[in-house]
PDB file of N, CA and C in Angstrom:
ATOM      1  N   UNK A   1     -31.475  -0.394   5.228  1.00  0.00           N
ATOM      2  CA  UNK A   1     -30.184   0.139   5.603  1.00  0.00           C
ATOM      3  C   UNK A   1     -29.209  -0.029   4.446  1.00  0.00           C
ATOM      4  N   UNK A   2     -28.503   0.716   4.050  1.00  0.00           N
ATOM      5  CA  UNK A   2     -27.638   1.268   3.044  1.00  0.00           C
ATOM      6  C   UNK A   2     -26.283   0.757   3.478  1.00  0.00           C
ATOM      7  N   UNK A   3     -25.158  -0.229   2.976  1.00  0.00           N
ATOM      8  CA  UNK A   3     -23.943  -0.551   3.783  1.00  0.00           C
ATOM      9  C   UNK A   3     -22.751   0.878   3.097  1.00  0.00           C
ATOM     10  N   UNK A   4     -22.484   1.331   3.853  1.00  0.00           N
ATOM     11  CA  UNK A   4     -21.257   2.316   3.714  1.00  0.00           C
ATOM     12  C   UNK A   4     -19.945   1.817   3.379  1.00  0.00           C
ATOM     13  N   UNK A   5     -18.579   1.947   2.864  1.00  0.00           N
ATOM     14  CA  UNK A   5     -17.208   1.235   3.082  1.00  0.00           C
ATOM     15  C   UNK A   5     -16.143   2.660   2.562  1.00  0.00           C
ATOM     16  N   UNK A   6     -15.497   2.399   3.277  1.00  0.00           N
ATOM     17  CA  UNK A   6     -14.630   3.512   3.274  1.00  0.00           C
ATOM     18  C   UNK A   6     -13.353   2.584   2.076  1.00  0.00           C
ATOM     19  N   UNK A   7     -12.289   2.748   1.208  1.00  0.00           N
ATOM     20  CA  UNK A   7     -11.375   1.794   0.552  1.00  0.00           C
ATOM     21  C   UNK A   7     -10.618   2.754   0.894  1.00  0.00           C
ATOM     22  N   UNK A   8      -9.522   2.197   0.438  1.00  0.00           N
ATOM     23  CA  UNK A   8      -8.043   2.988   0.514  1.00  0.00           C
ATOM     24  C   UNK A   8      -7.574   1.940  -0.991  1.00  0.00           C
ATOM     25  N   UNK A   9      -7.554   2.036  -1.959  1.00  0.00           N
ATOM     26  CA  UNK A   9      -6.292   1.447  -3.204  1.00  0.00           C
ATOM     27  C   UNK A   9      -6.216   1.898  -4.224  1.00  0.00           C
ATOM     28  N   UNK A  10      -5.761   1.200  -5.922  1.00  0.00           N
ATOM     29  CA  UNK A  10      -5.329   1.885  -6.706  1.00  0.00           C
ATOM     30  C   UNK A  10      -6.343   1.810  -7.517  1.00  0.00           C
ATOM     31  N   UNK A  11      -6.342   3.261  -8.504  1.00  0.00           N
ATOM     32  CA  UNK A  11      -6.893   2.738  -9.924  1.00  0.00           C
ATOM     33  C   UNK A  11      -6.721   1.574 -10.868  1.00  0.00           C
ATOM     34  N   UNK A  12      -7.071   0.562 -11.140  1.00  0.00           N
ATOM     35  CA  UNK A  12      -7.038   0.024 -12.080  1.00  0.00           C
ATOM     36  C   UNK A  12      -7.256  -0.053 -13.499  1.00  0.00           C
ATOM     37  N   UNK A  13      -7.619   1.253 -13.980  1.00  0.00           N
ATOM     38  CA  UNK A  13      -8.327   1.495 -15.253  1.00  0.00           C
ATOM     39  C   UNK A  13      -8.362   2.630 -15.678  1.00  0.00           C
ATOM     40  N   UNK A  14      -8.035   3.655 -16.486  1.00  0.00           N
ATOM     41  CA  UNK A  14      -8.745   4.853 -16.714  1.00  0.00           C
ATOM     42  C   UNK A  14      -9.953   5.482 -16.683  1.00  0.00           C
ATOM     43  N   UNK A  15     -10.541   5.770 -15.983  1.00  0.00           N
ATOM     44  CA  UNK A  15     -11.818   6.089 -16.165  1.00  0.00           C
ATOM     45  C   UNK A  15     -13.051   6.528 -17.342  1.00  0.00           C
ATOM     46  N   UNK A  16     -13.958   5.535 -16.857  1.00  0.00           N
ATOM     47  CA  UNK A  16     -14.776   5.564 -18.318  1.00  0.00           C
ATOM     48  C   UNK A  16     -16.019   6.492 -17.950  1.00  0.00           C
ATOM     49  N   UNK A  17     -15.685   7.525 -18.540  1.00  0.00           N
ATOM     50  CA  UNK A  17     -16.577   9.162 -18.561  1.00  0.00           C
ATOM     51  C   UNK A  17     -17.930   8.830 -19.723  1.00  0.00           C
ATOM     52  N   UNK A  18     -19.056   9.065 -18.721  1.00  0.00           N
ATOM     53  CA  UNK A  18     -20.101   8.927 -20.030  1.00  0.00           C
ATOM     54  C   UNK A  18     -20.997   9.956 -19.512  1.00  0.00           C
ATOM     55  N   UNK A  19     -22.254  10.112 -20.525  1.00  0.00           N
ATOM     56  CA  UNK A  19     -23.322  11.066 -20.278  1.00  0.00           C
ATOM     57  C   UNK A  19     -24.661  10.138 -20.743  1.00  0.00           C
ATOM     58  N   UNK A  20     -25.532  10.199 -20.261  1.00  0.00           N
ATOM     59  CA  UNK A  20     -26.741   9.206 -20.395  1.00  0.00           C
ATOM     60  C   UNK A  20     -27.897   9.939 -20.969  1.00  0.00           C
ATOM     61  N   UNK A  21     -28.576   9.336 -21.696  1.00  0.00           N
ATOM     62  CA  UNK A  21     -29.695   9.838 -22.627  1.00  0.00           C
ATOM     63  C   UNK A  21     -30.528  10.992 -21.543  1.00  0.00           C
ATOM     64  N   UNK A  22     -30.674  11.171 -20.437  1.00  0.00           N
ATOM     65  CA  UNK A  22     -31.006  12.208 -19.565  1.00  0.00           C
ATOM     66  C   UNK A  22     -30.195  12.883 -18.906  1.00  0.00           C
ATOM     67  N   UNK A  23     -28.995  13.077 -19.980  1.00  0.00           N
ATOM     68  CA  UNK A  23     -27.754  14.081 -18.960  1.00  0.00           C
ATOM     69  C   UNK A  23     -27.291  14.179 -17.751  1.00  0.00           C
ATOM     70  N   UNK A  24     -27.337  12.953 -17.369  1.00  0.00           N
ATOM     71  CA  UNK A  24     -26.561  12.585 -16.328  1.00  0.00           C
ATOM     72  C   UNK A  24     -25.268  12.442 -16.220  1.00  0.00           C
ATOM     73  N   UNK A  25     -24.461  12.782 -15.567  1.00  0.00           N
ATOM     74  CA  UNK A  25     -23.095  12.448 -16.085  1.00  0.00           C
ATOM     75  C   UNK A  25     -22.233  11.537 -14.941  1.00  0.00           C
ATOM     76  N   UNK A  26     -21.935  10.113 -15.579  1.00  0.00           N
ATOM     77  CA  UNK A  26     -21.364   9.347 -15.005  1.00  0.00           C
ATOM     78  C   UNK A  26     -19.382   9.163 -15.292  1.00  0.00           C
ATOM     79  N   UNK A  27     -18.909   8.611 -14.261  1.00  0.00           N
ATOM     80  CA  UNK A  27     -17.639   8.194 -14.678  1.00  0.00           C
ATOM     81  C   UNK A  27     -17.440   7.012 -13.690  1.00  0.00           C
ATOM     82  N   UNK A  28     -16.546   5.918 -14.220  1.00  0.00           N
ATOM     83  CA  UNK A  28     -16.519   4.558 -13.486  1.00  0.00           C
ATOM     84  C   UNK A  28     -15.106   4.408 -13.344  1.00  0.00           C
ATOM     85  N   UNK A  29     -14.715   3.705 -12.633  1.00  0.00           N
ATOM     86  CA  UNK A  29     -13.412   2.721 -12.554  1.00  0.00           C
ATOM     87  C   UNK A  29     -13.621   1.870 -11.883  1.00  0.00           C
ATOM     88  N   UNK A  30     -12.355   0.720 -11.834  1.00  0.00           N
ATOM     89  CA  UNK A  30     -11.930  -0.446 -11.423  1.00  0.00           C
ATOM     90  C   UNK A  30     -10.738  -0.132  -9.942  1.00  0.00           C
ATOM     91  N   UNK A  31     -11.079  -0.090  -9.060  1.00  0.00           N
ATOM     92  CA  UNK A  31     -10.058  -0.038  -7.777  1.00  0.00           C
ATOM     93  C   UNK A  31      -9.489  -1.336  -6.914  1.00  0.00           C
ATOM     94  N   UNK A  32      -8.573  -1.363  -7.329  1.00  0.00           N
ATOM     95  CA  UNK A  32      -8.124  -3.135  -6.607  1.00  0.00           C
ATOM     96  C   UNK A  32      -7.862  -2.399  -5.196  1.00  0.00           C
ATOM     97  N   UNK A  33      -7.672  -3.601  -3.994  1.00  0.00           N
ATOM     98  CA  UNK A  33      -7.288  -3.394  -2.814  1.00  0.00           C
ATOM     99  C   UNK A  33      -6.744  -4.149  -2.384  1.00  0.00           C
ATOM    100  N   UNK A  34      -5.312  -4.817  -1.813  1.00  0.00           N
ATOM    101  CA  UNK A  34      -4.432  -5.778  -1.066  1.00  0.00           C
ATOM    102  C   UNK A  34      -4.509  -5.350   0.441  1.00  0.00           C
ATOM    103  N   UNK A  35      -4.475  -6.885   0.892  1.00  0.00           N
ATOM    104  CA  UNK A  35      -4.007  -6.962   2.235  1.00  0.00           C
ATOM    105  C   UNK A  35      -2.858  -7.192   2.232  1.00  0.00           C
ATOM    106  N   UNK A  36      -2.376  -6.709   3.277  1.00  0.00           N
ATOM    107  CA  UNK A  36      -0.289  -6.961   2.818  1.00  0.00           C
ATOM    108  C   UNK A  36      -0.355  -6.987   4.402  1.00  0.00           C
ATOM    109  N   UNK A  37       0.874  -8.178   4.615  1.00  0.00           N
ATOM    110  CA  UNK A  37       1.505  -7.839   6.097  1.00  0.00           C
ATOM    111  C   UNK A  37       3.155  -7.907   5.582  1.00  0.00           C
ATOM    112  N   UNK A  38       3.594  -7.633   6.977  1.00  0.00           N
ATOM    113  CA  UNK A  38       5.298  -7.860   6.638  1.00  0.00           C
ATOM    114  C   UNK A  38       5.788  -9.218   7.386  1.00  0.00           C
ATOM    115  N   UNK A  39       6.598 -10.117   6.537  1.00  0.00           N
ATOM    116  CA  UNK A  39       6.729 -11.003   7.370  1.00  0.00           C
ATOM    117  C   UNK A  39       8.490 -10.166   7.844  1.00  0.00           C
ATOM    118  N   UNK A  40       8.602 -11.036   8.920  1.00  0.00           N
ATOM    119  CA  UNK A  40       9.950 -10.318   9.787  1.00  0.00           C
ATOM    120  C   UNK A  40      10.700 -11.199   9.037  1.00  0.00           C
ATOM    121  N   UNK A  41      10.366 -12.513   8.733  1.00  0.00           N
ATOM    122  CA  UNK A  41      11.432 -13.648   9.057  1.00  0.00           C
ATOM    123  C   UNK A  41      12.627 -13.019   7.417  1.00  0.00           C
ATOM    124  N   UNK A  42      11.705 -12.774   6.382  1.00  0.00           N
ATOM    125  CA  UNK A  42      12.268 -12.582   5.092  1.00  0.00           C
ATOM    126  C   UNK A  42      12.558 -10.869   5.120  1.00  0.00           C
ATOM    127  N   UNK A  43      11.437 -10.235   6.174  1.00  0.00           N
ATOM    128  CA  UNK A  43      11.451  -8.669   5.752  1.00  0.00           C
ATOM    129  C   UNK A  43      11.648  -8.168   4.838  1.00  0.00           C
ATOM    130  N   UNK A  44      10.430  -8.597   4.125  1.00  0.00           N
ATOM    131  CA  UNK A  44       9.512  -8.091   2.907  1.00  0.00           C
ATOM    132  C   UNK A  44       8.045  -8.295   3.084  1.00  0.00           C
ATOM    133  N   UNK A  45       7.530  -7.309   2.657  1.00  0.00           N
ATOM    134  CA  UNK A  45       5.628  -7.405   2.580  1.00  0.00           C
ATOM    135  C   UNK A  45       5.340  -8.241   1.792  1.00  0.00           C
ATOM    136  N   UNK A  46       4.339  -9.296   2.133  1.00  0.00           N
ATOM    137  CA  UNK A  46       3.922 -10.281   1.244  1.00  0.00           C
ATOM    138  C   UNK A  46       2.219  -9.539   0.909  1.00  0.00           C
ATOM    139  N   UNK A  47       1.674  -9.926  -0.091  1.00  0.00           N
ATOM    140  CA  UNK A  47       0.489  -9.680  -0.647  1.00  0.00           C
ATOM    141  C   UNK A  47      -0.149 -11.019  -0.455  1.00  0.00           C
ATOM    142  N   UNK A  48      -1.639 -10.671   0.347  1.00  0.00           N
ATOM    143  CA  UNK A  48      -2.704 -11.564   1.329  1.00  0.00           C
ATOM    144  C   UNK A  48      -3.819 -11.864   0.452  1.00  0.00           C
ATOM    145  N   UNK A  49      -4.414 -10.843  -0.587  1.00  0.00           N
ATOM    146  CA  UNK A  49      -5.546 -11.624  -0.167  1.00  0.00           C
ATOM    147  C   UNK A  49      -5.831  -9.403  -1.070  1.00  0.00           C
ATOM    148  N   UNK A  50      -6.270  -9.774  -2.767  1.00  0.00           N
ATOM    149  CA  UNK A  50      -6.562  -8.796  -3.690  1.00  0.00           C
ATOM    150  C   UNK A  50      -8.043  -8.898  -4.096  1.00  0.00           C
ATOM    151  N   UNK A  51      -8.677  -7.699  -3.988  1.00  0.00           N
ATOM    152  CA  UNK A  51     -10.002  -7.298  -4.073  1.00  0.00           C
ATOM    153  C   UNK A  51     -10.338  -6.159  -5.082  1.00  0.00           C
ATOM    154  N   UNK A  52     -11.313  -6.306  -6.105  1.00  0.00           N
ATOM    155  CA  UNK A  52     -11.651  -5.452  -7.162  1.00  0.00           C
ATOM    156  C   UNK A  52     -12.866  -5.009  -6.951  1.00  0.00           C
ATOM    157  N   UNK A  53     -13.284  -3.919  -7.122  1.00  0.00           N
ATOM    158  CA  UNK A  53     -14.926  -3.286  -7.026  1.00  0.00           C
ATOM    159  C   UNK A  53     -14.887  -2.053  -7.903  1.00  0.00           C
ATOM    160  N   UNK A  54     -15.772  -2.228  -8.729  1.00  0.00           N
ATOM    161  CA  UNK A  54     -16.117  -0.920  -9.817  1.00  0.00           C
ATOM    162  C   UNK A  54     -17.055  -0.061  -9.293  1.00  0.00           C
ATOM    163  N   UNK A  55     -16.371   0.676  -9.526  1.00  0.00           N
ATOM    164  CA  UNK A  55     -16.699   2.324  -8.539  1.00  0.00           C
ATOM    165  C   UNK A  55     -17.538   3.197  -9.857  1.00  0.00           C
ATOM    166  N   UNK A  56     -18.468   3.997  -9.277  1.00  0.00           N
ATOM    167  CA  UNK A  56     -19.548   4.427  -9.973  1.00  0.00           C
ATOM    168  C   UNK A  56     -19.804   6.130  -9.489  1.00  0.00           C
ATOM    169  N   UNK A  57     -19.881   6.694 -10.147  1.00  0.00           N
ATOM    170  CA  UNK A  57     -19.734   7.847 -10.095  1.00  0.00           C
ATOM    171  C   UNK A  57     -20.553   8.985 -10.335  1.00  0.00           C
ATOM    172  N   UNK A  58     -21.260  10.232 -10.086  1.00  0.00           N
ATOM    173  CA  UNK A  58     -22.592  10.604 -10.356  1.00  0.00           C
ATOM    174  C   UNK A  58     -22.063  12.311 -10.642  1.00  0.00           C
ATOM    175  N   UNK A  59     -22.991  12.718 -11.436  1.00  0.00           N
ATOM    176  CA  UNK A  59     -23.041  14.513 -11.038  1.00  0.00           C
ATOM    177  C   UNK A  59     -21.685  15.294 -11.582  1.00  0.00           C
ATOM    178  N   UNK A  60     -21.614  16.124 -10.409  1.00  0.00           N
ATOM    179  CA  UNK A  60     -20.437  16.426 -10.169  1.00  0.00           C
ATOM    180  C   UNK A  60     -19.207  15.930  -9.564  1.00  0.00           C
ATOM    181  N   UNK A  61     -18.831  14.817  -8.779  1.00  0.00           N
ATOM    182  CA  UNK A  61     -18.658  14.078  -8.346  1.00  0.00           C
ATOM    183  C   UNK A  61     -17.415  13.413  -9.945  1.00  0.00           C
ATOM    184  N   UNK A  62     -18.748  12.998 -10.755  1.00  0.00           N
ATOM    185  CA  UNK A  62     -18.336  12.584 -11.994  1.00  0.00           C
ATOM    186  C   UNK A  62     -17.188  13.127 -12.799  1.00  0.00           C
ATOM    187  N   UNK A  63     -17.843  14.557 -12.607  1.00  0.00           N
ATOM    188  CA  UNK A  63     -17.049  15.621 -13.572  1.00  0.00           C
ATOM    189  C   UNK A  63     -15.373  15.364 -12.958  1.00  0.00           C
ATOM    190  N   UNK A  64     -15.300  15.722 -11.631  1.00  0.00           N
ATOM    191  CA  UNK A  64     -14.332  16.295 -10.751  1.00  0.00           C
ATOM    192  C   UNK A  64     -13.402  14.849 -11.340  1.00  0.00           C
ATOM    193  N   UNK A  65     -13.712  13.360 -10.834  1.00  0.00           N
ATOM    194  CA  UNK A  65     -12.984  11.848 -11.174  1.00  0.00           C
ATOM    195  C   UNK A  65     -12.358  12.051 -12.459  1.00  0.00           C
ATOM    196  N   UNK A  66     -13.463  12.305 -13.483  1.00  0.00           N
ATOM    197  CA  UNK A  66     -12.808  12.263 -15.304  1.00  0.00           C
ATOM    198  C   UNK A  66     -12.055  13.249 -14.944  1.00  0.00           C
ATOM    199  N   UNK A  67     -11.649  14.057 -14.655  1.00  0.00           N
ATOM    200  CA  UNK A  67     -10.565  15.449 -14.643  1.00  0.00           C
ATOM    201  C   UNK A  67      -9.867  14.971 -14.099  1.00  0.00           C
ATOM    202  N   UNK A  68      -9.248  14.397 -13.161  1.00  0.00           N
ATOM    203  CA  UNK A  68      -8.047  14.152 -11.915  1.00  0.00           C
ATOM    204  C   UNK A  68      -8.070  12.719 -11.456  1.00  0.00           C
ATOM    205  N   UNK A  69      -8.301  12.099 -12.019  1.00  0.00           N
ATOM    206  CA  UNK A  69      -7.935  10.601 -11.595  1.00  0.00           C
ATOM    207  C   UNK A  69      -7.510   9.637 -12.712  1.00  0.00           C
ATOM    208  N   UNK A  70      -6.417   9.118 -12.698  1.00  0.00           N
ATOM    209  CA  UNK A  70      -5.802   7.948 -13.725  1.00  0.00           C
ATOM    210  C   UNK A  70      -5.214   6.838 -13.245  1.00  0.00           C
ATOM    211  N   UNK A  71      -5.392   5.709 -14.047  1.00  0.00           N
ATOM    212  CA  UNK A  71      -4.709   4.581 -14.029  1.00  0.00           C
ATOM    213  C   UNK A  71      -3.267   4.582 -12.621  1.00  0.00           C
ATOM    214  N   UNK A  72      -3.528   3.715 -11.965  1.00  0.00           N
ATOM    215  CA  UNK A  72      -2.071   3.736 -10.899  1.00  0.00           C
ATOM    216  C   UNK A  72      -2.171   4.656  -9.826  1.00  0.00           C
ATOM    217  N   UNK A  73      -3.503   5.173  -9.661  1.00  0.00           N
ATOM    218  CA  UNK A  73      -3.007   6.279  -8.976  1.00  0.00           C
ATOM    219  C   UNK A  73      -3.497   5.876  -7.661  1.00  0.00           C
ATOM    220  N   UNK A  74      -3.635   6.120  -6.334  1.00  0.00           N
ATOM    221  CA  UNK A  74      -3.896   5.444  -5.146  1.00  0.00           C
ATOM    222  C   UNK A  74      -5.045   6.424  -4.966  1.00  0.00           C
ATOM    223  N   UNK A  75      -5.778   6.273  -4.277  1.00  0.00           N
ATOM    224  CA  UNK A  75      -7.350   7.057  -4.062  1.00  0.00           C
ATOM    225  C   UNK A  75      -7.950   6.190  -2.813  1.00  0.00           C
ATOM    226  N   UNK A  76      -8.803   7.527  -2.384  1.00  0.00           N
ATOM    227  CA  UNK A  76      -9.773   6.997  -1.048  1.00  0.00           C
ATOM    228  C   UNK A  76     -11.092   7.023  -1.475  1.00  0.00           C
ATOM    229  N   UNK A  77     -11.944   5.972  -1.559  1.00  0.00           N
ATOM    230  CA  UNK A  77     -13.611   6.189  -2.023  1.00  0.00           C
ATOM    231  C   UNK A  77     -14.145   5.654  -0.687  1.00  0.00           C
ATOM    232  N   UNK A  78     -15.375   6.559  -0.608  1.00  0.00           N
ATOM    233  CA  UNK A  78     -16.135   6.455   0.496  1.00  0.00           C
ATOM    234  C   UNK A  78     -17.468   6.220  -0.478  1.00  0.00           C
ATOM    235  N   UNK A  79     -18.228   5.327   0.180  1.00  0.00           N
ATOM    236  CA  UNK A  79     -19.804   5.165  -0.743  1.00  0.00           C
ATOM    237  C   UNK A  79     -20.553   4.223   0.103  1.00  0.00           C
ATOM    238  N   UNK A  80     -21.506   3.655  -0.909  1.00  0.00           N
ATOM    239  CA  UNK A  80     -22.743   2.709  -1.016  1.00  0.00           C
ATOM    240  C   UNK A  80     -22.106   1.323  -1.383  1.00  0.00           C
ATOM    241  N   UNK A  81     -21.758   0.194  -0.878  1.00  0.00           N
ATOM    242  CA  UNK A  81     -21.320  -0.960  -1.017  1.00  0.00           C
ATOM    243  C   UNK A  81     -22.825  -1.868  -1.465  1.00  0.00           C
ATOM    244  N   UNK A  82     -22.518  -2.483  -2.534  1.00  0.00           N
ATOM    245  CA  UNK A  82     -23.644  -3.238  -3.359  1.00  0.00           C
ATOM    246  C   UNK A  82     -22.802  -4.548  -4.078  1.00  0.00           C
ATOM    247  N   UNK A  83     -23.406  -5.498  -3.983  1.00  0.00           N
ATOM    248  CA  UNK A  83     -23.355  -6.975  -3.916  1.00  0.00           C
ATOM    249  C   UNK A  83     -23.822  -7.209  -5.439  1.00  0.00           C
ATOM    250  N   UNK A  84     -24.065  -7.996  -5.821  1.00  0.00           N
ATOM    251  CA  UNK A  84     -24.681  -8.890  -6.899  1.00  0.00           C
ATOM    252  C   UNK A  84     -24.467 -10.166  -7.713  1.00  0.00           C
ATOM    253  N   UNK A  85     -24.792 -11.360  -7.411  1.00  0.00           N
ATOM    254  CA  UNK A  85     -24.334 -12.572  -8.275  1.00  0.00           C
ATOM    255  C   UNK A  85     -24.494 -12.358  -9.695  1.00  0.00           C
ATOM    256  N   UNK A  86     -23.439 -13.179  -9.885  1.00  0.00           N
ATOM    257  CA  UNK A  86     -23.315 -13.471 -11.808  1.00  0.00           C
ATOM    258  C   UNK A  86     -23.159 -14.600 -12.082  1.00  0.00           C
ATOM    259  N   UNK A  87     -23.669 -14.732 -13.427  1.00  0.00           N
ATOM    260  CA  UNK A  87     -23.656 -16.587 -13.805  1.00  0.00           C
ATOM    261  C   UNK A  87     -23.821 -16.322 -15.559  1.00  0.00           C
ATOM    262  N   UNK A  88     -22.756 -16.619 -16.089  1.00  0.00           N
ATOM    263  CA  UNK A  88     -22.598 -16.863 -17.621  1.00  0.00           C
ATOM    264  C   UNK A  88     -22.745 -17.792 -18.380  1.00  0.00           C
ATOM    265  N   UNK A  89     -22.751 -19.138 -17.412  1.00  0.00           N
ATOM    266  CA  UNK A  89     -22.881 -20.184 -18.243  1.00  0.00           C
ATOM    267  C   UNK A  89     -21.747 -21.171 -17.968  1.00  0.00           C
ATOM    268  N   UNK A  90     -20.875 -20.925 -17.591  1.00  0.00           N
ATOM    269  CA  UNK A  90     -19.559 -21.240 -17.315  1.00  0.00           C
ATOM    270  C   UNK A  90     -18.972 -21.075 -16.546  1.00  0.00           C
ATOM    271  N   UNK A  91     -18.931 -19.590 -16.111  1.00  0.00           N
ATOM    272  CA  UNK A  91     -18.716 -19.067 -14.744  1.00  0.00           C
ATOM    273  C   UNK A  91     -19.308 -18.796 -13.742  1.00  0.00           C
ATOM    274  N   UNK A  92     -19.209 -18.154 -12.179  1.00  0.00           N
ATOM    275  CA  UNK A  92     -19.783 -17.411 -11.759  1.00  0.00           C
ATOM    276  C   UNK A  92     -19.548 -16.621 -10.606  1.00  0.00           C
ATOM    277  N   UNK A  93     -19.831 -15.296 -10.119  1.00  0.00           N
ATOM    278  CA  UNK A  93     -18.857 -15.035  -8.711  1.00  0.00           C
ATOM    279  C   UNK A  93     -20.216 -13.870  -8.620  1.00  0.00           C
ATOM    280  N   UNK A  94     -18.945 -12.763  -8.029  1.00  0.00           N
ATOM    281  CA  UNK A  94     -19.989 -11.781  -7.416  1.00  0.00           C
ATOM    282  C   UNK A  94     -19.341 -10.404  -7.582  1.00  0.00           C
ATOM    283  N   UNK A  95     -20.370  -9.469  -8.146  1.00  0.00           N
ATOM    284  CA  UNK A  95     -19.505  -8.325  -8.311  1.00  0.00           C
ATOM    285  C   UNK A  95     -19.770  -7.777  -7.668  1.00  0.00           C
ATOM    286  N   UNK A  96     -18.959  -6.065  -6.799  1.00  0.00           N
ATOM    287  CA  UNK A  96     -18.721  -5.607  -6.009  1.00  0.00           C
ATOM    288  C   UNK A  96     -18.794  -4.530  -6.491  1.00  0.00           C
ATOM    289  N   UNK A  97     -19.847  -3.667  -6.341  1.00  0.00           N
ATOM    290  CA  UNK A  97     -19.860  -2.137  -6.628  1.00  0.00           C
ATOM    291  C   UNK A  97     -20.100  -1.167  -5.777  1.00  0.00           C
ATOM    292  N   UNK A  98     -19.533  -0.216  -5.861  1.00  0.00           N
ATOM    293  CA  UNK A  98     -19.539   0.828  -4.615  1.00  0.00           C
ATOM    294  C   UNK A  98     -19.973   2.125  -5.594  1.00  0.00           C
ATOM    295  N   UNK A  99     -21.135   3.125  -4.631  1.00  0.00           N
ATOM    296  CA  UNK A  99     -21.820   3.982  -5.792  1.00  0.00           C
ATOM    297  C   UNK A  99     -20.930   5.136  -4.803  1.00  0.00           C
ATOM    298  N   UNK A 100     -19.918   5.944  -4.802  1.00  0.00           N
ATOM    299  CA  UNK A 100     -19.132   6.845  -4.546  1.00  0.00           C
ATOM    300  C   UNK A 100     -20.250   8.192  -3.985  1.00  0.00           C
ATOM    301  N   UNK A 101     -19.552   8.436  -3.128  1.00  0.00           N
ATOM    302  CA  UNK A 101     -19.685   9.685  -2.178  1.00  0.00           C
ATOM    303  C   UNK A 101     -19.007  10.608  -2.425  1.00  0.00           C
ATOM    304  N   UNK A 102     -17.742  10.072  -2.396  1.00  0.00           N
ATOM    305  CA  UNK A 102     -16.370  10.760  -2.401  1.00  0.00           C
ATOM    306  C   UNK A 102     -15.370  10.080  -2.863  1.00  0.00           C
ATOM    307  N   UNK A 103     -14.272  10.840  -3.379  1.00  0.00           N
ATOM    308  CA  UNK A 103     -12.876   9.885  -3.876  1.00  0.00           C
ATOM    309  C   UNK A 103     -12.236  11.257  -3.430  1.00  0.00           C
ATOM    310  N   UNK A 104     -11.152  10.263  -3.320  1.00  0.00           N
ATOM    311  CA  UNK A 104      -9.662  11.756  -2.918  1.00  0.00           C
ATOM    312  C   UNK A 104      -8.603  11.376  -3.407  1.00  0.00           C
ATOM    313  N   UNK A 105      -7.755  12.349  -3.214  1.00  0.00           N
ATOM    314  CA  UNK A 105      -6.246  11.817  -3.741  1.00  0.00           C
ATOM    315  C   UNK A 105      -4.822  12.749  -2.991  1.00  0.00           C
TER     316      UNK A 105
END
């Protein structure tokens, strides 16, 4: 079973447009996501709890992202949610990649 996730947040990055030794054509970014509530007492939105996942991009799909999507901009990706530990030596966490279906704007 394949996990699905729908996001709602911003670009973080310009998108990095490539083509692969078998002409594939990829484009990536970085999409952060906040939880925000409002507190009443101050009435202002406080920021909960920020999430990053590099978004991956295929085809046409690809083409359409490198053309119309930049840095700041708010976007909806629908995809393939994928996990993976990391360990450098020093560090270690978990990266979060989502292989895109769709993005909108």
């Amino acid at each position: 079973m394949t996990d699905k996730i729908a996001l709602a947040g911003t670009v973080g990055n310009d998108p990095i447009h490539t083509i692969n030794s078998q002409g594939l054509v990829i484009t990536k970014f970085r999409l952060v996501t906040h939880e925000r509530r409002f507190d009443e007492k101050q009435q202002v939105w406080i920021d909960k709890q920020t999430n990053w996942y590099q978004v991956s991009t295929f085809r046409e799909l690809a083409a359409h992202v490198a053309a119309s999507v930049v840095k700041g901009q708010d976007v909806i990706v629908l995809g393939k949610l994928s996990l993976s530990d990391w360990n450098n030596g020093t560090k270690s966490g978990t990266n979060v990649a989502v292989e895109a279906d769709a993005v909108g704007h």
